[in-house]
N, C-alpha and C. Protein backbone atom coordinates (compact mmCIF):
# COMPACT_ATOMS: atom_id res chain seq x y z
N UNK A 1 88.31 146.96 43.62
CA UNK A 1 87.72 145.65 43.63
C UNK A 1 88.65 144.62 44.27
N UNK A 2 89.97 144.72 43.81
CA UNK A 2 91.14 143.95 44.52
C UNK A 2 90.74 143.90 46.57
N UNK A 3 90.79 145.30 46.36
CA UNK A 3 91.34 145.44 48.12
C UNK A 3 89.48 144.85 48.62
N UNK A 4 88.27 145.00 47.87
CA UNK A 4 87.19 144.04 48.73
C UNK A 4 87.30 142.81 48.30
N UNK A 5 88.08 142.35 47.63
CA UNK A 5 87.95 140.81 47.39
C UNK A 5 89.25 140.53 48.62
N UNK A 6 90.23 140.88 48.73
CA UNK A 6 91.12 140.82 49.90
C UNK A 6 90.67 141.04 51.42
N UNK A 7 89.97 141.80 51.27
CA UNK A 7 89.04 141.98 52.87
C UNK A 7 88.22 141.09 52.91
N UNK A 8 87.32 140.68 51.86
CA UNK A 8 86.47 139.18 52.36
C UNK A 8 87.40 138.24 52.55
N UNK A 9 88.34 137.69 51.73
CA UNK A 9 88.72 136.06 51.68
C UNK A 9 89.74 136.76 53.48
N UNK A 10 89.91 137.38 53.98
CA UNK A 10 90.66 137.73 55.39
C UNK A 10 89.10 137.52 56.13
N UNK A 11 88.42 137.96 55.88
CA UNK A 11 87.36 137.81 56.93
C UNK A 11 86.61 136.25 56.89
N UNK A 12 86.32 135.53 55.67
CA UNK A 12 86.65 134.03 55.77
C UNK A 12 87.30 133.56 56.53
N UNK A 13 88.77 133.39 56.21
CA UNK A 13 89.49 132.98 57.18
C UNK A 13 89.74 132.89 58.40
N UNK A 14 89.45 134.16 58.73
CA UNK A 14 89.19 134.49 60.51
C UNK A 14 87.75 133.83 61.27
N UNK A 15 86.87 133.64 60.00
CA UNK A 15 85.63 133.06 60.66
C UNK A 15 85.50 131.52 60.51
N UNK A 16 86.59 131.21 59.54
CA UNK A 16 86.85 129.75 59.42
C UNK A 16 87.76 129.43 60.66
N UNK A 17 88.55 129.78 60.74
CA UNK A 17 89.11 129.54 62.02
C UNK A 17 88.27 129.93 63.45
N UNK A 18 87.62 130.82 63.78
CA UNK A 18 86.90 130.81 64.79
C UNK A 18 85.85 129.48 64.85
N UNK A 19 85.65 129.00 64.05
CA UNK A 19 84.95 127.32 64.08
C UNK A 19 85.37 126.52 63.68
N UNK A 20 86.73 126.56 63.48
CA UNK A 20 87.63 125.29 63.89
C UNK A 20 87.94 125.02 65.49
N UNK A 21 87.92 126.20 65.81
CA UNK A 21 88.60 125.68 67.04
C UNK A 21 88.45 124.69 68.47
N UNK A 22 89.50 124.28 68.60
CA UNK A 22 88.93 122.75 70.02
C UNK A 22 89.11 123.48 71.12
N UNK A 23 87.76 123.03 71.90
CA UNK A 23 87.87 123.00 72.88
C UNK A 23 88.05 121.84 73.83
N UNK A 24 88.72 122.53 75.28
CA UNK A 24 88.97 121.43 76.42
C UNK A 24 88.26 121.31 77.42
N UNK A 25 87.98 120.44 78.20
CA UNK A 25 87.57 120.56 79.44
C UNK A 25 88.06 119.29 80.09
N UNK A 26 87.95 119.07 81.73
CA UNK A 26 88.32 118.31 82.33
C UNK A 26 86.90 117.48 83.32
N UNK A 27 85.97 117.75 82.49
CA UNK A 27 84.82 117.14 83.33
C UNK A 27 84.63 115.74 82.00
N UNK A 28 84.08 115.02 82.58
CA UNK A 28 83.55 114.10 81.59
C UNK A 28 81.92 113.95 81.00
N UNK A 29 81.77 115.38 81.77
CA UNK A 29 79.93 115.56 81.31
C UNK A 29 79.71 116.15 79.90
N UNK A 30 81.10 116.46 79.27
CA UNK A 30 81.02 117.48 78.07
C UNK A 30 80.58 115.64 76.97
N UNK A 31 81.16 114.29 77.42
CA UNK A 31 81.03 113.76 76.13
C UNK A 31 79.99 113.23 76.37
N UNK A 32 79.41 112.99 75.11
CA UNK A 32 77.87 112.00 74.96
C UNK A 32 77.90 110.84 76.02
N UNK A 33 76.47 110.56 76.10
CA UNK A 33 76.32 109.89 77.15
C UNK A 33 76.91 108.32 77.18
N UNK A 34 76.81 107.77 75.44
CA UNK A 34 77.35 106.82 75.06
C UNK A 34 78.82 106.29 75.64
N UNK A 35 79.40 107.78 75.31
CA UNK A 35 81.08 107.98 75.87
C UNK A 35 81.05 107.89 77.10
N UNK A 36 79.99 108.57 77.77
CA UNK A 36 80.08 108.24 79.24
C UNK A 36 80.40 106.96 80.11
N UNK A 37 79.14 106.47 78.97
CA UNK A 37 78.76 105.04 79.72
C UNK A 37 80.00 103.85 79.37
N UNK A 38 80.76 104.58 78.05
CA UNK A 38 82.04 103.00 78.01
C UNK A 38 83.30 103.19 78.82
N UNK A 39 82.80 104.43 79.35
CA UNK A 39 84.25 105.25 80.30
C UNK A 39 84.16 104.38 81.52
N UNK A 40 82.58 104.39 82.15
CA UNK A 40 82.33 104.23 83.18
C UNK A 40 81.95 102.39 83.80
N UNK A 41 81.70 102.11 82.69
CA UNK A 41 81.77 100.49 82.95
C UNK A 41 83.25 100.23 82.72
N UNK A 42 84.08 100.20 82.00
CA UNK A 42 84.79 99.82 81.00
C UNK A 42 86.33 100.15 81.75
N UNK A 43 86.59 101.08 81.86
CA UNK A 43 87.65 101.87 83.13
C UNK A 43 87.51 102.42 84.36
N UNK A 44 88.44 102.15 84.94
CA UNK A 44 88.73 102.42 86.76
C UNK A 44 88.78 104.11 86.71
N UNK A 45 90.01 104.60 85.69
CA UNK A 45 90.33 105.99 86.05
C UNK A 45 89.39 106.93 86.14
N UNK A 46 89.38 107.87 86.27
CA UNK A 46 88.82 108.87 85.71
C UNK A 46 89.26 109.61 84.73
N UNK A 47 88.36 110.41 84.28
CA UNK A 47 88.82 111.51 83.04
C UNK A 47 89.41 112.69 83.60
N UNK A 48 90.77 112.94 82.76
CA UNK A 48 91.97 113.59 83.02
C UNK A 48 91.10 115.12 82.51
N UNK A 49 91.42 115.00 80.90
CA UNK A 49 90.98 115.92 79.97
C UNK A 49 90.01 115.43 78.95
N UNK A 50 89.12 116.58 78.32
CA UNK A 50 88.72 116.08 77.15
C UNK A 50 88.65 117.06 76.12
N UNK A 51 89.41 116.79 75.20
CA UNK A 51 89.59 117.49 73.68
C UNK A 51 88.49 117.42 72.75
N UNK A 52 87.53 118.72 71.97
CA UNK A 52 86.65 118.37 71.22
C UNK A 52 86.72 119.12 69.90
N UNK A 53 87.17 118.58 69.34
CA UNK A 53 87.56 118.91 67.63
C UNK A 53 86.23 119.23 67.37
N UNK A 54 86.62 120.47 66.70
CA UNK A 54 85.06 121.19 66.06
C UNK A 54 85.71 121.90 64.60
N UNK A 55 84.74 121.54 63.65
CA UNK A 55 84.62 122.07 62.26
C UNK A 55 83.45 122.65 61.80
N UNK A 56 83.29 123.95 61.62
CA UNK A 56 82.26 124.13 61.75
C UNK A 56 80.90 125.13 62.79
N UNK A 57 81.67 124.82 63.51
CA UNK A 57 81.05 124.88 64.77
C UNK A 57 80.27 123.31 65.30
N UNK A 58 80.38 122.81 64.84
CA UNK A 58 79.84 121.52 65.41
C UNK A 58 81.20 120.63 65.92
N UNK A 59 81.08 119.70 66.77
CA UNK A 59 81.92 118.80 67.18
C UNK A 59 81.83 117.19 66.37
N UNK A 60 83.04 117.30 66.02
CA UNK A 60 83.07 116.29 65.24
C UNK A 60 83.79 115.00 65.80
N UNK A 61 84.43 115.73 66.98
CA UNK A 61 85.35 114.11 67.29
C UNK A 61 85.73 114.70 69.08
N UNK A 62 85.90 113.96 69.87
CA UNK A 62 86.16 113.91 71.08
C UNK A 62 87.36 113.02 71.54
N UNK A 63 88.01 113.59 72.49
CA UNK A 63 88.97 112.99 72.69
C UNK A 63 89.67 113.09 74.36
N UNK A 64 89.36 111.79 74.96
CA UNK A 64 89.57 111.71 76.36
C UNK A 64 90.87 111.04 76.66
N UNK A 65 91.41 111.43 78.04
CA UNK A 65 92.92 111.20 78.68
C UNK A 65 92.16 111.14 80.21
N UNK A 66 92.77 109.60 80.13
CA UNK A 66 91.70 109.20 81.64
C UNK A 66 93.27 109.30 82.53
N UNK A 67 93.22 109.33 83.70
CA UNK A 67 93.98 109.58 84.95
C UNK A 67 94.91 108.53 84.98
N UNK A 68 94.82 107.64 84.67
CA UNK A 68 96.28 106.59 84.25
C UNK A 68 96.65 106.63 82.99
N UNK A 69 96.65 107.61 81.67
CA UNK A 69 97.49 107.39 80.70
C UNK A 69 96.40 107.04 79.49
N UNK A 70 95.48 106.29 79.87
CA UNK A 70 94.53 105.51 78.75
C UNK A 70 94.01 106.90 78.06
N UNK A 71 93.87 106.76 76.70
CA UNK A 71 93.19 107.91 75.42
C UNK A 71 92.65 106.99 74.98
N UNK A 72 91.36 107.56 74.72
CA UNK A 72 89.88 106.79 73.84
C UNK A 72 89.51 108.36 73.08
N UNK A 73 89.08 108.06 71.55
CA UNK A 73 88.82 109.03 70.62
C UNK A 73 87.66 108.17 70.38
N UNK A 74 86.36 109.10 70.64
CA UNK A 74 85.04 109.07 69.99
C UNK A 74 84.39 109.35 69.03
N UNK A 75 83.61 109.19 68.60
CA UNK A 75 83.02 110.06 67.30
C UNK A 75 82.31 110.99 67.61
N UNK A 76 81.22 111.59 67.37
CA UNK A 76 80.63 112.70 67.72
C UNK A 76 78.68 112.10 68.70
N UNK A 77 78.76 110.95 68.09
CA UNK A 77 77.69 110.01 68.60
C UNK A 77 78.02 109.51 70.34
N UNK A 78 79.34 109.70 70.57
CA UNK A 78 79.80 108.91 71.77
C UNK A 78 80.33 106.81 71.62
N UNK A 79 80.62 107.07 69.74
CA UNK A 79 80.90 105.43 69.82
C UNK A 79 82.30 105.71 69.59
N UNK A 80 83.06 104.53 70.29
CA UNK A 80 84.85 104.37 69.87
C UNK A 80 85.08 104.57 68.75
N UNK A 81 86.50 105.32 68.79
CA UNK A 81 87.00 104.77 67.28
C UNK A 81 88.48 104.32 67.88
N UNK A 82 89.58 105.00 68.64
CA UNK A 82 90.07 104.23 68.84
C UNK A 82 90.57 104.49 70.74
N UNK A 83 91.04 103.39 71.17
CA UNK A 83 91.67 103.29 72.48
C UNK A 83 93.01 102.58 72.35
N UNK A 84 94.10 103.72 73.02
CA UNK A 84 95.14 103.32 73.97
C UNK A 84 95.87 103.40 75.35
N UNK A 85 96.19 102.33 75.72
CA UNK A 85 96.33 102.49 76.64
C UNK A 85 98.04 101.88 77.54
N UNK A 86 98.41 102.25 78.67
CA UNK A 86 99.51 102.10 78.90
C UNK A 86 99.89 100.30 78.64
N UNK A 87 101.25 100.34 78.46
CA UNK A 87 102.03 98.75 78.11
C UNK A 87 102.00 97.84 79.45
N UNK A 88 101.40 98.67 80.50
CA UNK A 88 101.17 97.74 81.74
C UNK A 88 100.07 97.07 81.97
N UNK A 89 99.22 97.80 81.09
CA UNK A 89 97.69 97.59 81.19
C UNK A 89 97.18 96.68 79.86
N UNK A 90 95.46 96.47 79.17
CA UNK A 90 95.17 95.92 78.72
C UNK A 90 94.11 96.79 78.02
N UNK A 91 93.42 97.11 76.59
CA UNK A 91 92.09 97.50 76.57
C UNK A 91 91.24 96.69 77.07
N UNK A 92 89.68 96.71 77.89
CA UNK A 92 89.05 96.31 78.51
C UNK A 92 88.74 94.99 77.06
N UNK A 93 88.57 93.75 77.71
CA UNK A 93 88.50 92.66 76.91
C UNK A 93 87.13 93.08 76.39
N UNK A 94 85.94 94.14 77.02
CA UNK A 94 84.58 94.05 76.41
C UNK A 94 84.63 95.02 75.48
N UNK A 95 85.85 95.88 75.27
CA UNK A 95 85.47 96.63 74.23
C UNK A 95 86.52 95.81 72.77
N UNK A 96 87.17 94.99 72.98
CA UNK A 96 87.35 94.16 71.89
C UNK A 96 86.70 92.92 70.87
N UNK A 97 86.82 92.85 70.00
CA UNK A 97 85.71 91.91 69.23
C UNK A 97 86.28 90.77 69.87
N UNK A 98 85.56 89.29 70.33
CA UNK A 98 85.33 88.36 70.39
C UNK A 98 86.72 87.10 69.26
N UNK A 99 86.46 87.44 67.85
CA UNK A 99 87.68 87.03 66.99
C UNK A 99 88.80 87.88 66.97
N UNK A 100 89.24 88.75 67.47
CA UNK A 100 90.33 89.35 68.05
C UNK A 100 90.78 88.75 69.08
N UNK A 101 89.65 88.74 70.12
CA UNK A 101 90.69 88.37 72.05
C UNK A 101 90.84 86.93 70.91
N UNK A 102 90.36 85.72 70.71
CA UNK A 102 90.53 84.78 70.39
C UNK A 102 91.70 84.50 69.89
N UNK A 103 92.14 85.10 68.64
CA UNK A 103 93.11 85.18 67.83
C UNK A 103 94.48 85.62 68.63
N UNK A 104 94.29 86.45 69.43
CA UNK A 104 95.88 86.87 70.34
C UNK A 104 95.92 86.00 71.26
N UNK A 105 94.99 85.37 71.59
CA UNK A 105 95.40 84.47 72.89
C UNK A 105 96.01 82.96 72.22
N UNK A 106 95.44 82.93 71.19
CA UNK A 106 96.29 82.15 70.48
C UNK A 106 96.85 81.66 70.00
N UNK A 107 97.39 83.18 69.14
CA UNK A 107 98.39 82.72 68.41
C UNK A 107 99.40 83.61 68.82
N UNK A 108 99.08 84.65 70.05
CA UNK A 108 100.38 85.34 70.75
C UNK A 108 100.07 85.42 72.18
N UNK A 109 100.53 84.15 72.71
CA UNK A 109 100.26 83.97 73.94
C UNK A 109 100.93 85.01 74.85
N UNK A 110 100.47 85.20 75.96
CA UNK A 110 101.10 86.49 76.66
C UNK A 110 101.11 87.97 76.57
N UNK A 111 100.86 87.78 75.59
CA UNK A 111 100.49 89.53 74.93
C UNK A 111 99.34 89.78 75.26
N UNK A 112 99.47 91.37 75.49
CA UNK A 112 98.07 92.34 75.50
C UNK A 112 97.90 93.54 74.54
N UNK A 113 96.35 93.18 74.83
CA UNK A 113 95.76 94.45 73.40
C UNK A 113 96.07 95.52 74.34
N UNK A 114 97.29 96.52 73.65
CA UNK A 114 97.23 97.61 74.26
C UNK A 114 96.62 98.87 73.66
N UNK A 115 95.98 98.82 71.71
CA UNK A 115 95.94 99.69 71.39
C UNK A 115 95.08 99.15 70.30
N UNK A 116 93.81 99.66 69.79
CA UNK A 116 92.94 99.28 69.01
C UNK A 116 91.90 100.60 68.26
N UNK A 117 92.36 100.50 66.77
CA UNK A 117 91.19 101.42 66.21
C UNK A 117 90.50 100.91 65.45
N UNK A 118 89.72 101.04 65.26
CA UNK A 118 88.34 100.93 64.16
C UNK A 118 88.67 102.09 63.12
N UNK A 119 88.48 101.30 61.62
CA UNK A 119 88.49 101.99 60.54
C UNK A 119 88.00 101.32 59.50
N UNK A 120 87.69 101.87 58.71
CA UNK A 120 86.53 101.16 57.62
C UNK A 120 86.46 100.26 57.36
N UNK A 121 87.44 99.26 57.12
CA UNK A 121 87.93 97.96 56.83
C UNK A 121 87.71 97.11 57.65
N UNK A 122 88.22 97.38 59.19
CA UNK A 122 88.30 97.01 60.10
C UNK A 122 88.94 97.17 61.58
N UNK A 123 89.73 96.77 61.88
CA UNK A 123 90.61 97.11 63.44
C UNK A 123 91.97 96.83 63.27
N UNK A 124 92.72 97.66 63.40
CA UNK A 124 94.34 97.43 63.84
C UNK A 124 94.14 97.61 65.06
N UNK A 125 95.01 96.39 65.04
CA UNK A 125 95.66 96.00 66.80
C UNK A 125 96.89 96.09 66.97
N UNK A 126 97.26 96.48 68.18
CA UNK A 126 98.52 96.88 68.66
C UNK A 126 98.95 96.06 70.17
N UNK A 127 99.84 95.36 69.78
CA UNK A 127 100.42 94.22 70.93
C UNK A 127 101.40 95.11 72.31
N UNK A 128 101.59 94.29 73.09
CA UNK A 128 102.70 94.72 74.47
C UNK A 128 104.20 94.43 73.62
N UNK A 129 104.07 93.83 72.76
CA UNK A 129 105.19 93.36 71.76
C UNK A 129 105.77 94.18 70.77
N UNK A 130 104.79 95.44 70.26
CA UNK A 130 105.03 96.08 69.58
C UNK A 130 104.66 95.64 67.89
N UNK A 131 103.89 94.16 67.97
CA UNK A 131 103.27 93.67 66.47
C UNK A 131 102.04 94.65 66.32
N UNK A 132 101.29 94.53 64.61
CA UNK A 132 100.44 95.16 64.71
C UNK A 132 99.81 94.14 63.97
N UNK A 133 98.35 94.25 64.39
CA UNK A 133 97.71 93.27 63.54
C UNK A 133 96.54 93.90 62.48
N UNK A 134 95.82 93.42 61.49
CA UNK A 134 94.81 93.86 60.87
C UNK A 134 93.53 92.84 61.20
N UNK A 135 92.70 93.24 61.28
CA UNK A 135 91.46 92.49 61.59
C UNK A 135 89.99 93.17 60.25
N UNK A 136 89.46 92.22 59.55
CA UNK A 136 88.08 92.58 58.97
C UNK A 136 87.06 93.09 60.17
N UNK A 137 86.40 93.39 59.65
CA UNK A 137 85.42 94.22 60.73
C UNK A 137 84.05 93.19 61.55
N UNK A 138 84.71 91.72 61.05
CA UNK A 138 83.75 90.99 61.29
C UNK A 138 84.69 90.09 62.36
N UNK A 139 85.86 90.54 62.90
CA UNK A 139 87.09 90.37 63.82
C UNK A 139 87.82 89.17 63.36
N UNK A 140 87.70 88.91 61.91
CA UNK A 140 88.57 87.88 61.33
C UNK A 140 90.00 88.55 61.22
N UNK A 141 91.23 87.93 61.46
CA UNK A 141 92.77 88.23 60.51
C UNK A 141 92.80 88.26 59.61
N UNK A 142 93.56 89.27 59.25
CA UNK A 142 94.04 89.46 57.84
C UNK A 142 95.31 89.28 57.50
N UNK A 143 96.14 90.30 58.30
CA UNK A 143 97.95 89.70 58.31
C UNK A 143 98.31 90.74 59.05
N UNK A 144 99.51 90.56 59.68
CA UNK A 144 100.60 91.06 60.41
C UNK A 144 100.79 92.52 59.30
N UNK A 145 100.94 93.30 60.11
CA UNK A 145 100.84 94.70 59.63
C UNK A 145 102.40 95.58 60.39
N UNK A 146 103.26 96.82 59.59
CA UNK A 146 104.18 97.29 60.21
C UNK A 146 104.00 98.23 61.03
């Protein structure tokens, strides 16, 4: 009884891991069309790679590396969750909330959003400065974050 209870939980495992596994590709036709479309208004580069986290066998999260450095992680719908991008550059001002651009332009002049996620609460932001900020999800401040 030992050695078939040892041969299943091994054959679990091997089939749990065969649908974990990510796949890559380097086309940008693998992400939803959603993803497509914020790639394609939104950034110049093109798509480098794209990483697709699967649990399951289903894809649960996507993850693109556009040709200058910029990474955007999707959900499985094709909506952001988060984008970064190089300290030379900027995230596209249209994929930031409205009380965010507001708030850095004014109270940290010169700085750029180089790095922004969405999470339940709301958005951490990430400066050319290396500050981090917290934002409610309604793009109000909250406070300076480490």
């Amino acid at each position: 009884m030992k050695k078939l209870l040892m041969v299943l939980a091994m054959l679990i495992g091997i089939a749990g891991y065969g649908f974990a596994k990510d796949i890559y590709a380097h086309d940008a036709s693998v992400l939803p069309k959603a993803a497509q479309s914020i790639i394609a208004k939104n950034f110049k580069a093109k798509v480098s790679v794209v990483k697709m986290d699967k649990d399951f066998g289903r894809v649960t999260e996507y993850e693109a590396i556009l040709a200058d450095g910029t990474e955007i992680s999707f959900d499985r719908d094709g909506n952001w969750d988060n984008i970064e991008v190089n300290k030379s550059k900027s995230v596209p001002a249209a994929l930031v909330p409205k009380g965010i651009r507001n708030f850095v332009a004014k109270q940290q002049p010169g700085q750029r959003i180089v790095g922004i996620d969405k999470e339940r609460s709301g958005y951490d932001v990430e400066l050319t400065n290396g500050i981090d900020l917290k934002f409610n999800k309604a793009g109000q401040f909250i406070r300076y974050d480490d």
